[in-house]
Protein backbone atom coordinates (compact mmCIF):
# COMPACT_ATOMS: atom_id res chain seq x y z
CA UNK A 1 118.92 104.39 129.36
CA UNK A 2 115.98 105.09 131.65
CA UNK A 3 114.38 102.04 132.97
CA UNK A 4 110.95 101.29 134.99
CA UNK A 5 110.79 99.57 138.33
CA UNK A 6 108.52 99.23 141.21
CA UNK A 7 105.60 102.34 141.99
CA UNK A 8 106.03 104.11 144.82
CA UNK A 9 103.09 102.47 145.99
CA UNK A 10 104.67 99.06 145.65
CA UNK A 11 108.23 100.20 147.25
CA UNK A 12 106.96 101.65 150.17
CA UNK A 13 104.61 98.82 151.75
CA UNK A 14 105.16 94.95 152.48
CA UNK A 15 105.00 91.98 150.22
CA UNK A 16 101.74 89.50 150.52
CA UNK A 17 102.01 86.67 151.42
CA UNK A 18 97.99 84.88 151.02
CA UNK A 19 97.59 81.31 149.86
CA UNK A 20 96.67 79.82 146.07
CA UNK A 21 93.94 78.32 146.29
CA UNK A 22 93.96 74.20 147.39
CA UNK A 23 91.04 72.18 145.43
CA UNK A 24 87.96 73.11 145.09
CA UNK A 25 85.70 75.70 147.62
CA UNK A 26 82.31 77.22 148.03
CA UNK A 27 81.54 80.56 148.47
CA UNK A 28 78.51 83.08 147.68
CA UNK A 29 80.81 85.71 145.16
CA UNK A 30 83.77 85.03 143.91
CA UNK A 31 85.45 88.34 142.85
CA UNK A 32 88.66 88.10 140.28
CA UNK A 33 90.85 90.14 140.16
CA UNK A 34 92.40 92.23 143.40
CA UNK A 35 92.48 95.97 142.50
CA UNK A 36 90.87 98.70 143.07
CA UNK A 37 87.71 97.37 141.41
CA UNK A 38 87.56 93.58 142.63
CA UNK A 39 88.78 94.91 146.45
CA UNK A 40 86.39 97.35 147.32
CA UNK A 41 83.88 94.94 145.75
CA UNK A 42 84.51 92.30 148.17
CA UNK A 43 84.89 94.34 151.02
CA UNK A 44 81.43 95.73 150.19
CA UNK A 45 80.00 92.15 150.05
CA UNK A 46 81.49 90.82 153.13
CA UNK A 47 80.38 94.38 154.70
CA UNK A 48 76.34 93.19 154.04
CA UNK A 49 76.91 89.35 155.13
CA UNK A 50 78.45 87.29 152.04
CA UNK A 51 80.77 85.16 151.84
CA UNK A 52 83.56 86.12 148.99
CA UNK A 53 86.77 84.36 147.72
CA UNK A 54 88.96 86.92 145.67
CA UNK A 55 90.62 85.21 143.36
CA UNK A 56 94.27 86.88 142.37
CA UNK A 57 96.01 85.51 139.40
CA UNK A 58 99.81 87.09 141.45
CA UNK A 59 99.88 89.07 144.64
CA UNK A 60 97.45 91.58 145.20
CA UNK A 61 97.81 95.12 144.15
CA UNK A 62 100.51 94.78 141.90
CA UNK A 63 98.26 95.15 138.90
CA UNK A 64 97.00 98.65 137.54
CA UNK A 65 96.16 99.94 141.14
CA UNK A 66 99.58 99.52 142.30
CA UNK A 67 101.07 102.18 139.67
CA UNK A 68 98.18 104.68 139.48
CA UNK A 69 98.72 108.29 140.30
CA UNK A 70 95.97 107.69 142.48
CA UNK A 71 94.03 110.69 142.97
CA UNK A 72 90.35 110.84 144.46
CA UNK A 73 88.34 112.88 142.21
CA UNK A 74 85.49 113.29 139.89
CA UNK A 75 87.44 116.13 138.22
CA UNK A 76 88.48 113.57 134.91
CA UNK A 77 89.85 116.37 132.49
CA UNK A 78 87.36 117.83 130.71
CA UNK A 79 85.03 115.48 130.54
CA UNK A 80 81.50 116.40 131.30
CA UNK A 81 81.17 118.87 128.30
CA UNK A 82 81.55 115.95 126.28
CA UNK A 83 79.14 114.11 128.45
CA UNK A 84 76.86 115.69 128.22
CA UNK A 85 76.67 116.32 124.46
CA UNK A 86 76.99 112.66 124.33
CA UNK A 87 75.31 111.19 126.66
CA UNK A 88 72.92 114.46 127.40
CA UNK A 89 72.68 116.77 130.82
CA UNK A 90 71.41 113.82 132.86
CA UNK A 91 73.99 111.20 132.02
CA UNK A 92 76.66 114.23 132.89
CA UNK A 93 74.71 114.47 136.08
CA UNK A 94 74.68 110.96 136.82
CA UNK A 95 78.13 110.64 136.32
CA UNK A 96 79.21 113.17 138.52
CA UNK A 97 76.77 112.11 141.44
CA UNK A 98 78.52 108.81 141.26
CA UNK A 99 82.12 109.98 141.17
CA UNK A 100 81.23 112.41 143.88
CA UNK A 101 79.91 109.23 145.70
CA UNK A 102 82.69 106.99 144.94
CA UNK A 103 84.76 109.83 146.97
CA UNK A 104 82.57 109.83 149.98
CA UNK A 105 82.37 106.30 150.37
CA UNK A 106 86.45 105.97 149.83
CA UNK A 107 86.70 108.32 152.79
CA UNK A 108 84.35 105.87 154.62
CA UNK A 109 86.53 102.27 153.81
CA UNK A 110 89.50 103.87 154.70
CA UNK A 111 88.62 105.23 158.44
CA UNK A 112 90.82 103.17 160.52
CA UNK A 113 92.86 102.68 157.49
CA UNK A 114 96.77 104.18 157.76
CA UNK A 115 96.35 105.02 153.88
CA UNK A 116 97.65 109.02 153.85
CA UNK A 117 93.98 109.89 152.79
CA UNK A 118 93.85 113.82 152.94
CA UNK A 119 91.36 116.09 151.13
CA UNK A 120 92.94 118.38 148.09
CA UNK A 121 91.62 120.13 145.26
CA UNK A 122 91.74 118.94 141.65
CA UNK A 123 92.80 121.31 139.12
CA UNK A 124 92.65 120.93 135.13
CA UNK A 125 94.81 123.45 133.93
CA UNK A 126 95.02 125.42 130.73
CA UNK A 127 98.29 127.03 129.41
CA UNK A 128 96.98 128.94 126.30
CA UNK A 129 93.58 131.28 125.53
CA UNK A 130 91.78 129.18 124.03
CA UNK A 131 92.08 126.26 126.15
CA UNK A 132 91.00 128.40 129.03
CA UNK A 133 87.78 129.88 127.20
CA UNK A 134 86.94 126.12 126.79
CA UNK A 135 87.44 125.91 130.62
CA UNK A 136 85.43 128.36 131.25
CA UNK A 137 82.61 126.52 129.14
CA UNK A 138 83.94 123.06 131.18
CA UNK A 139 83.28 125.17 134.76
CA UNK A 140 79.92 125.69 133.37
CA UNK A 141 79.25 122.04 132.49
CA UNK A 142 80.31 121.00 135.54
CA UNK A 143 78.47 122.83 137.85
CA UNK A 144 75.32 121.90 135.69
CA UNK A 145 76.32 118.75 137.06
CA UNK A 146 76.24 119.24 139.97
CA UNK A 147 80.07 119.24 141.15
CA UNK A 148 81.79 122.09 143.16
CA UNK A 149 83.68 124.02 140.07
CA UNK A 150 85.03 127.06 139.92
CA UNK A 151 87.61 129.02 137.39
CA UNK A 152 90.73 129.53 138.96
CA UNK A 153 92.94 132.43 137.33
CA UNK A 154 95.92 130.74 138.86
CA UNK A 155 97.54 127.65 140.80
CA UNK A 156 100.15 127.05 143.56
CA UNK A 157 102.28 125.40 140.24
CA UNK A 158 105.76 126.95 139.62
CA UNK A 159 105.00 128.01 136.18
CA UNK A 160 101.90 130.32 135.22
CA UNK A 161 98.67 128.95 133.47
CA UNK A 162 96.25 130.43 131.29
CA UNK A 163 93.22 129.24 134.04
CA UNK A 164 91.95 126.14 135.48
CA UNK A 165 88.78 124.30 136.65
CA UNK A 166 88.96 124.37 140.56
CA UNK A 167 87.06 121.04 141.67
CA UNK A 168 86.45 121.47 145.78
CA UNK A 169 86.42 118.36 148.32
CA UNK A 170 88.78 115.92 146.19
CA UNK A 171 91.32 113.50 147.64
CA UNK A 172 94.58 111.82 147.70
CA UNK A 173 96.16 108.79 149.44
CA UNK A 174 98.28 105.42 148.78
CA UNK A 175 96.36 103.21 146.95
CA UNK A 176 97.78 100.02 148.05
CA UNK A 177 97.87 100.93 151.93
CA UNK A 178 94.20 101.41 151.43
CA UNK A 179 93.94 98.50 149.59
CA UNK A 180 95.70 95.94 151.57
CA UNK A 181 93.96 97.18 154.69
CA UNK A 182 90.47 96.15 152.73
CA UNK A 183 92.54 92.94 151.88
CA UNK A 184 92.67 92.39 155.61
CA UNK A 185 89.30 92.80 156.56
CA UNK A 186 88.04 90.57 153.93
CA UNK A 187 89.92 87.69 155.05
CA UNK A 188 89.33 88.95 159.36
CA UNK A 189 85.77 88.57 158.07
CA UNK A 190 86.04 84.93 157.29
CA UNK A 191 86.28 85.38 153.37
CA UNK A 192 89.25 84.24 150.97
CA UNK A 193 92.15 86.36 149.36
CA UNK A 194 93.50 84.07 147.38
CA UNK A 195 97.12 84.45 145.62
CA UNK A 196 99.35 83.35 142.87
CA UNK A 197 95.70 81.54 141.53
CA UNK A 198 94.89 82.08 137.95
CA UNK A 199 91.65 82.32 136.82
CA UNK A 200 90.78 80.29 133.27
CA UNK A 201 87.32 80.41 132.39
CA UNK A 202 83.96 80.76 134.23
CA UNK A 203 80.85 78.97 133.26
CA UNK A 204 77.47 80.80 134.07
CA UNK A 205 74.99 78.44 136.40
CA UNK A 206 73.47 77.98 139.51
CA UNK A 207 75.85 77.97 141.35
CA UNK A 208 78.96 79.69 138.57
CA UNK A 209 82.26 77.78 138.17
CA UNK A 210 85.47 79.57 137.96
CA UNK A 211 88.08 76.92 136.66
CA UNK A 212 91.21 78.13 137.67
CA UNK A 213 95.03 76.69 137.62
CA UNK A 214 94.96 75.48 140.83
CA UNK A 215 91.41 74.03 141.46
CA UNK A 216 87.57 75.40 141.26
CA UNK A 217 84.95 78.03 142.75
CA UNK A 218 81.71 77.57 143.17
CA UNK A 219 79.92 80.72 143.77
CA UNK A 220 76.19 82.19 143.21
CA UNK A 221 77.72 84.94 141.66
CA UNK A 222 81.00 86.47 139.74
CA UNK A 223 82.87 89.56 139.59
CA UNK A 224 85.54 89.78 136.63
CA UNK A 225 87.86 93.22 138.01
CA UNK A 226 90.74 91.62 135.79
CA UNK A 227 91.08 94.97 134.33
CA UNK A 228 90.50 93.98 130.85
CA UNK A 229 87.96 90.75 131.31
CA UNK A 230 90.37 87.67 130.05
CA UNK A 231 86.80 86.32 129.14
CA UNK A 232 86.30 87.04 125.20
CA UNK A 233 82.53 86.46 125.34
CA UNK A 234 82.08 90.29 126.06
CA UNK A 235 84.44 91.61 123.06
CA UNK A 236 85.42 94.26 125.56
CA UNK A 237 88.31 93.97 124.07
CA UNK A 238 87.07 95.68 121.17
CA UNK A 239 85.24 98.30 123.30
CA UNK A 240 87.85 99.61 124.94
CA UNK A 241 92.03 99.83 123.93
CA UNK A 242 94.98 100.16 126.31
CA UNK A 243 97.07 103.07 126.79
CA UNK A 244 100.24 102.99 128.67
CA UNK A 245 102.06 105.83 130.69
CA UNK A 246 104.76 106.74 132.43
CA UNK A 247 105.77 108.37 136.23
CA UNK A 248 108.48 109.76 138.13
CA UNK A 249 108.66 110.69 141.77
CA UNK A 250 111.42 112.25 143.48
CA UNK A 251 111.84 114.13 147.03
CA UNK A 252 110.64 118.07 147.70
CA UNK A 253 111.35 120.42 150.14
CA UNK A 254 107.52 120.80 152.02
CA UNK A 255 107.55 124.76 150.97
CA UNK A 256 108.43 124.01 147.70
CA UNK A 257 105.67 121.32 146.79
CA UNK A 258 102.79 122.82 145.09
CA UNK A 259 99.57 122.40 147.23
CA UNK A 260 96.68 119.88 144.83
CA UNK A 261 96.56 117.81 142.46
CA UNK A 262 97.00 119.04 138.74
CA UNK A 263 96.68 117.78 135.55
CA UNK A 264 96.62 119.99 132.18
CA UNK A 265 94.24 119.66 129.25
CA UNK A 266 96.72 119.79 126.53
CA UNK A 267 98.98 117.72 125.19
CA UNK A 268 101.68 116.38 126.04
CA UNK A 269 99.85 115.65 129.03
CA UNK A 270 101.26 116.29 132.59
CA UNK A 271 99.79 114.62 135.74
CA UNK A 272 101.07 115.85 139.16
CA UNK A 273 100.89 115.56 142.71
CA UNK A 274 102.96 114.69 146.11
CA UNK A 275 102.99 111.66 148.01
CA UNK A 276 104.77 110.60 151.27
CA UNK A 277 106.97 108.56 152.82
CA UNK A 278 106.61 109.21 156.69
CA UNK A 279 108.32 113.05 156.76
CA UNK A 280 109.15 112.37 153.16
CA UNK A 281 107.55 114.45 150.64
CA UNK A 282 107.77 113.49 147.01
CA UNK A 283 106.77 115.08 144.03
CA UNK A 284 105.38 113.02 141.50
CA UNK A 285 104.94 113.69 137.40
CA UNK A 286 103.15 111.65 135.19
CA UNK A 287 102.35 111.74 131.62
CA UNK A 288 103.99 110.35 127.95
CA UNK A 289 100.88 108.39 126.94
CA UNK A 290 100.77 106.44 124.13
CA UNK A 291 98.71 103.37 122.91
CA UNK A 292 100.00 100.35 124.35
CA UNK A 293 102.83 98.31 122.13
CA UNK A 294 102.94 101.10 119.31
CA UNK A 295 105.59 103.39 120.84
CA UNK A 296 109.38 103.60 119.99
CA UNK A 297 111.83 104.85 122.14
CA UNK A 298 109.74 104.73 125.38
CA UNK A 299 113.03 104.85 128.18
CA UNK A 300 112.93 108.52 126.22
CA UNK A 301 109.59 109.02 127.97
CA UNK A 302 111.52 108.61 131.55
CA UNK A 303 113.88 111.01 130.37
CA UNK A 304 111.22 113.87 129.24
CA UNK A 305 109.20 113.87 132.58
CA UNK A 306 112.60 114.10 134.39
CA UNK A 307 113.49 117.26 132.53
CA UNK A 308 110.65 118.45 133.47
CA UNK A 309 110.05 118.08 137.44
CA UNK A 310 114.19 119.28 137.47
CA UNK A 311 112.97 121.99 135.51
CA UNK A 312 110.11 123.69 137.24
CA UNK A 313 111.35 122.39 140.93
CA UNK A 314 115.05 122.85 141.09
CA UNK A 315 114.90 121.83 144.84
CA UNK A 316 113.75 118.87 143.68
CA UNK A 317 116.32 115.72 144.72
CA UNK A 318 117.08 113.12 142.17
CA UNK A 319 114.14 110.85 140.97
CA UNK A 320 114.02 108.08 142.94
CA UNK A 321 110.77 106.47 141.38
CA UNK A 322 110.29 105.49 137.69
CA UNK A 323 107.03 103.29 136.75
CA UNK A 324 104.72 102.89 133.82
CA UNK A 325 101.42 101.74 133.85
CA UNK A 326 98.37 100.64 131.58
CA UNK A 327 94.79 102.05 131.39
CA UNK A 328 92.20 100.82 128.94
CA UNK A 329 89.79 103.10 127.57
CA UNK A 330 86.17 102.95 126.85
CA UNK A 331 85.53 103.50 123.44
CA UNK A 332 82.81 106.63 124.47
CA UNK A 333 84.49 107.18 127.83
CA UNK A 334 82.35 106.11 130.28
CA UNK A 335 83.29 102.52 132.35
CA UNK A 336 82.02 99.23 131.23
CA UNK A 337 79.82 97.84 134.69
CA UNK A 338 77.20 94.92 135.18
CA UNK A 339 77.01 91.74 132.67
CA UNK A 340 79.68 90.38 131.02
CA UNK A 341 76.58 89.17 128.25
CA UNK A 342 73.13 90.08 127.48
CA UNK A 343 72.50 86.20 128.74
CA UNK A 344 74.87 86.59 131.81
CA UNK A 345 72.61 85.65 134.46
CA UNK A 346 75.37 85.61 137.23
CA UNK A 347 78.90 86.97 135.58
CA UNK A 348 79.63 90.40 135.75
CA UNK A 349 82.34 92.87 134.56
CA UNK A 350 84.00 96.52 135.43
CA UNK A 351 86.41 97.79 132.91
CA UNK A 352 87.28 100.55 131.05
CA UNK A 353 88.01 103.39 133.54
CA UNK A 354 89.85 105.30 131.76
CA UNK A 355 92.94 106.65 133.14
CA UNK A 356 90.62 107.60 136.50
CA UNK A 357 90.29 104.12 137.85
CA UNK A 358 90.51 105.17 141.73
CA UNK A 359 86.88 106.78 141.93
CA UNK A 360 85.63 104.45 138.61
CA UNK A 361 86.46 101.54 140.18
CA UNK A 362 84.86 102.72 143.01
CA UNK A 363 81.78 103.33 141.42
CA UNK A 364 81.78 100.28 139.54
CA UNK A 365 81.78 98.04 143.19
CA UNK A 366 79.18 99.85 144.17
CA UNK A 367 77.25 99.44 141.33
CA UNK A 368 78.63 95.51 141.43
CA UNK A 369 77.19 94.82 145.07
CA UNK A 370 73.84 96.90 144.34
CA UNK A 371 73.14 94.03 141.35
CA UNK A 372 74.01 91.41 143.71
CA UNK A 373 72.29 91.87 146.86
CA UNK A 374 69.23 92.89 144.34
CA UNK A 375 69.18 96.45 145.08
CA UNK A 376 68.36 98.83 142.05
CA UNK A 377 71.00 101.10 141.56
CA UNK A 378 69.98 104.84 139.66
CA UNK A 379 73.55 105.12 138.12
CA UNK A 380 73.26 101.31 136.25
CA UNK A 381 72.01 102.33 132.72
CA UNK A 382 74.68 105.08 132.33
CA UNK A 383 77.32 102.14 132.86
CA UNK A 384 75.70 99.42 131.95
CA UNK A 385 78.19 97.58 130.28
CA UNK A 386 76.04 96.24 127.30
CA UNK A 387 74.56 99.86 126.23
CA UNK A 388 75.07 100.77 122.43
CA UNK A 389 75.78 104.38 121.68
CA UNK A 390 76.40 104.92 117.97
CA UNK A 391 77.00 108.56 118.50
CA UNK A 392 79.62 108.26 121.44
CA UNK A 393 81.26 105.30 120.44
CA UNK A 394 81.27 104.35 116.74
CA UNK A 395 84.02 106.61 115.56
CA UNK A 396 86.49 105.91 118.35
CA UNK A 397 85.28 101.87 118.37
CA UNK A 398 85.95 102.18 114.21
CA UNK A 399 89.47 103.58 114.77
CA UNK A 400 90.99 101.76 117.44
CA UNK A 401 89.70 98.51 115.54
CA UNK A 402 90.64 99.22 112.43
CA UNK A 403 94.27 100.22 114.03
CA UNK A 404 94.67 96.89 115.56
CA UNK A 405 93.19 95.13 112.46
CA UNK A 406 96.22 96.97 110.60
CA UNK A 407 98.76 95.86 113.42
CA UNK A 408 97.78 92.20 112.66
CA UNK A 409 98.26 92.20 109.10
CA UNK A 410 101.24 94.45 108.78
CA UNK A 411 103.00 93.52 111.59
CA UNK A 412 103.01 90.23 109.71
CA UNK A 413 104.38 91.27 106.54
CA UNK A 414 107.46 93.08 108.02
CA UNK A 415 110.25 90.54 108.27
CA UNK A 416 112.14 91.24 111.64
CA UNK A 417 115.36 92.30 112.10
CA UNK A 418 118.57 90.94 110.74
CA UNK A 419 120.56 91.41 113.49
CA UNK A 420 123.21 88.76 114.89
CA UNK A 421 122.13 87.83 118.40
CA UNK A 422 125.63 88.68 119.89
CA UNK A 423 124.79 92.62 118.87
CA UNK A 424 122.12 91.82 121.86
CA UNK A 425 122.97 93.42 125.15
CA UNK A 426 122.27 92.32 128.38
CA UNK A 427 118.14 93.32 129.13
CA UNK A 428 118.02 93.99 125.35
CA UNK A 429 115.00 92.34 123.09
CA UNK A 430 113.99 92.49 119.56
CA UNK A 431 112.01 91.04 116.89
CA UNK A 432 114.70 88.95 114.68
CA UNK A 433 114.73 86.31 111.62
CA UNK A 434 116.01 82.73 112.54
CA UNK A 435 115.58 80.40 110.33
CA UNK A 436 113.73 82.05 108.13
CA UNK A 437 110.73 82.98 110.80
CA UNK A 438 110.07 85.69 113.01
CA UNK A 439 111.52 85.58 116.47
CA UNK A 440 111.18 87.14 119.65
CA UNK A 441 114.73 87.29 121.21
CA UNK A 442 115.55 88.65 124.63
CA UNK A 443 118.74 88.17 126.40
CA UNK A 444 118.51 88.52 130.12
CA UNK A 445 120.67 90.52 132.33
CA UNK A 446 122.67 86.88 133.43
CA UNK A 447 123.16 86.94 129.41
CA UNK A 448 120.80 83.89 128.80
CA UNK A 449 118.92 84.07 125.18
CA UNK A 450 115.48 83.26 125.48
CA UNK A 451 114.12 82.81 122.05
CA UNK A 452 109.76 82.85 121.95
CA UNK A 453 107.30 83.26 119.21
CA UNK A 454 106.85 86.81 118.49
CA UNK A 455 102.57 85.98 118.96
CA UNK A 456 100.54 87.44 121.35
CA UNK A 457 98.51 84.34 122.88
CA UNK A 458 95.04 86.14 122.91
CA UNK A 459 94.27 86.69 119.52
CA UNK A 460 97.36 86.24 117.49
CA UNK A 461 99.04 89.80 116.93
CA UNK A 462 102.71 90.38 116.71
CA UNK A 463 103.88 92.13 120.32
CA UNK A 464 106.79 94.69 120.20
CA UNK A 465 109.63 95.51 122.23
CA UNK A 466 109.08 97.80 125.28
CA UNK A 467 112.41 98.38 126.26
CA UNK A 468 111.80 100.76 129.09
CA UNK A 469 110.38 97.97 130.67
CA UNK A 470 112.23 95.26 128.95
CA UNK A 471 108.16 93.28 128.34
CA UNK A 472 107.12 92.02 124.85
CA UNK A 473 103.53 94.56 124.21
CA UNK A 474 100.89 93.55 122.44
CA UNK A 475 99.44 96.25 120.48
CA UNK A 476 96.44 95.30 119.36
CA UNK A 477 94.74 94.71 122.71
CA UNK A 478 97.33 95.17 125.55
CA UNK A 479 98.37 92.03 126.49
CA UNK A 480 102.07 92.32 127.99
CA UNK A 481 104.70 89.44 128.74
CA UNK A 482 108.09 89.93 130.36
CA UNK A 483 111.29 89.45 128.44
CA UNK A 484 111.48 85.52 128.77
CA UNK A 485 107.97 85.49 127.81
CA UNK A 486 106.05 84.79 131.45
CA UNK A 487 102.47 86.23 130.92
CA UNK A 488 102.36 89.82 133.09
CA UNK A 489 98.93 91.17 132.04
CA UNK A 490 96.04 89.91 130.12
CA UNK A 491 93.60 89.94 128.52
CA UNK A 492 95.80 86.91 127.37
CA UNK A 493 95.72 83.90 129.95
CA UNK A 494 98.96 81.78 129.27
CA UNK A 495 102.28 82.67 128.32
CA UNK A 496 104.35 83.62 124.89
CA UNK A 497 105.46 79.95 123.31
CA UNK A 498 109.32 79.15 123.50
CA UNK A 499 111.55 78.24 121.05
CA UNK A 500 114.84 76.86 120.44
CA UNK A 501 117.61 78.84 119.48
CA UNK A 502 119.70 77.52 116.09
CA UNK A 503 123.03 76.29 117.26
CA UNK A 504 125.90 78.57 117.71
């Protein structure tokens, strides 16, 4: 059975090692969260004169950002067709002139930065007719916007394709190299990265106070980059739903390692591109989505993009990598940025970047440090994270709610397994009946039970069984726990309740 483990990212640079936070401190921003989003944020600040403390619930970059795929480019899918029927031309302008920005200004941060930045073309690639005629119509929508498209009849991939947007100027590099060297000039610049500090509520004033587990901050203003904000106050959790995926990366002869980065506009969907390791190339495939907690047999997903690097790059060694990671999506597409309320004087959010978080997040500290040092920002009202758009967002907001409304009730009435804990394997979970209740049961690879209610501590669903990971997955609103129930991702704040297992 195929199992995740550390990114590539996350295997190939050194551990933290910042303080928690000691009592209580001062600062102008505090940012939470340390990802793409909350990083660049703070290293944008401290850039114009502010003081910042970043506030890390574990160690940095081991979130979201350290298990993207990581590429630098505005070229999401197929996306600005639909943006601009959506939103209209200008939004689809907009949008682009921001990513496009995002890309520049990465380039920027990371001078002086050992990060493996290198320019590359983006492809979206087609593999029947008709999905290239609607390429065709996507080249057009794109360069209406304002980005460097072209149609491509074919690619440097191993396999033909029916056509593909060409997007010029693009980029690649290792996410949490970059990352940790913004980490570093943060805290050269006098600021705080603070670790292994969980953030618990925030209160909106002059100054803010962030409450945390380990003391408070006191700041003018906040940044929640947590993702998914933990805060409910914003229902973002209803305005955008979490999808998880799944990558593989294995070593490839130079001449043999196709030159871009690709991704096709079908389904199942297949994300690639090559990363390095000093003189080490890898390739790396990603793809399986699903919604998060509502898939079955996901170490099968492991297994499917295997057989399919070994299949189109025989030279290929054996995978070395496996990871999965989770994405939320905005309910119309376009990032959540600026207040986390109507009322929010002071507290601000980015979420929502669906699936393309390295420019988005990008954007969205950009956008984050224009608000702050009181500089009007163009791109705002496309992101602006309290907009209503009926037409973009109503049937996607009505589906994915009325999903996880299902998921709470159903999940319910479904009585668990009856299945003696001894048929348990080592790293093995499942949903069981003890004593007449619902039970989340995981034995651990030392063969320790650890029996926790099977409730998800945000908002009360029923998590599932993710046994490519061995985590307990919410499904409702992405909230994921590890198997003896420790709290890995929010939006939930505290970990799965234990119980006691009947005697033997």
């Amino acid at each position: 059975m195929a199992h995740g483990g550390p990114s590539f990212w996350l295997a190939t640079t050194p551990e933290t090692d910042y303080p928690p936070l000691e009592g209580d401190v001062e600062v102008d921003v505090a940012v939470l969260g340390a990802g793409i989003a909350g990083l660049t944020t703070a290293a944008l600040l401290v850039a114009a004169g502010r003081r910042v403390a970043v506030v890390e619930a574990k160690r940095i970059v081991r979130g979201a950002t350290g298990y993207t795929t990581a590429k630098v480019t505005a070229g999401h899918g197929a996306a600005y067709r639909r943006l601009a029927d959506t939103f209209g031309p200008d939004a689809a302008r907009t949008y682009a002139e921001s990513n496009q920005a995002a890309i520049e200004r990465i380039a920027e941060l990371a001078d002086g930065i050992d990060c493996d930045f290198e320019r590359k073309a983006n492809y979206v690639y087609a593999e029947s007719p008709d999905e290239a005629e609607n390429l065709r119509r996507e080249v057009e929508a794109e360069q209406a916007a304002g980005l460097p498209a072209s149609f491509a009849s074919d690619t440097s991939l191993p396999y033909p394709v029916a056509g593909a947007v060409r997007l010029e100027g693009q980029a690649q590099f290792h996410p949490r190299k970059y990352l940790l060297g913004l980490a570093t000039r943060v805290a050269d610049a006098g600021s705080a990265v603070l670790e292994n500090t969980r953030a618990l509520d925030v209160d909106d004033g002059s100054p803010c106070t962030v409450r945390t587990d380990r003391g408070t901050v006191r700041a003018g203003d906040v940044v929640v980059a947590t993702q998914l904000p933990f805060l409910d106050r914003g229902l973002f959790f209803a305005k955008a739903h979490a999808s998880r995926s799944y990558a593989v990366a294995a070593p490839i002869p130079v001449a043999d390692a196709p030159d871009g980065m690709f991704i096709n506009v079908g389904r199942p969907t297949r994300s690639i591109r090559t990363m390095r390791d000093g003189e080490r190339v890898y390739l790396n495939v990603g793809g399986e989505g699903h919604p998060a907690g509502r898939a079955g047999d996901t170490p099968r997903r492991y297994d499917t993009l295997e057989e399919f690097l070994g299949r189109h790059w025989p030279s290929a060694g054996a995978v070395e990598y496996r990871w999965s990671t989770e994405d939320f999506v905005a309910v119309d597409h376009v990032p959540y940025v600026g207040r986390l309320r109507r009322r929010s004087g002071h507290v601000f959010v980015a979420t929502g970047f669906n699936k393309w978080g390295m420019t988005s997040g990008t954007v969205a500290a950009m956008l984050l440090t224009d608000r702050i040092l009181g500089i009007d920002n163009p791109w705002a009202p496309l992101y602006d994270a309290k907009r209503l758009k009926p037409r973009a967002a109503a049937p996607r907001f009505v589906k994915e709610n009325g999903v996880s409304g299902l998921r709470f009730v159903v999940d319910r009435l479904r009585r668990g397994e009856r299945r003696p804990l001894d048929a348990l394997a080592n790293g093995d979970g499942a949903i069981v009946r003890l004593r007449g209740r619902k039970t989340a049961v995981y034995r651990d690879q030392d063969g320790t039970l650890h029996a926790l209610s099977p409730v998800c501590r945000h908002l009360g669903c029923i998590v599932a069984w993710n046994a490519a990971e061995r985590s307990w997955d919410c499904p409702c609103h992405g909230s994921r726990y590890s198997g003896d129930g420790t709290l890995i991702q929010g939006p939930a704040t505290a970990d799965m309740h234990r119980r006691e297992l009947p005697e033997p």
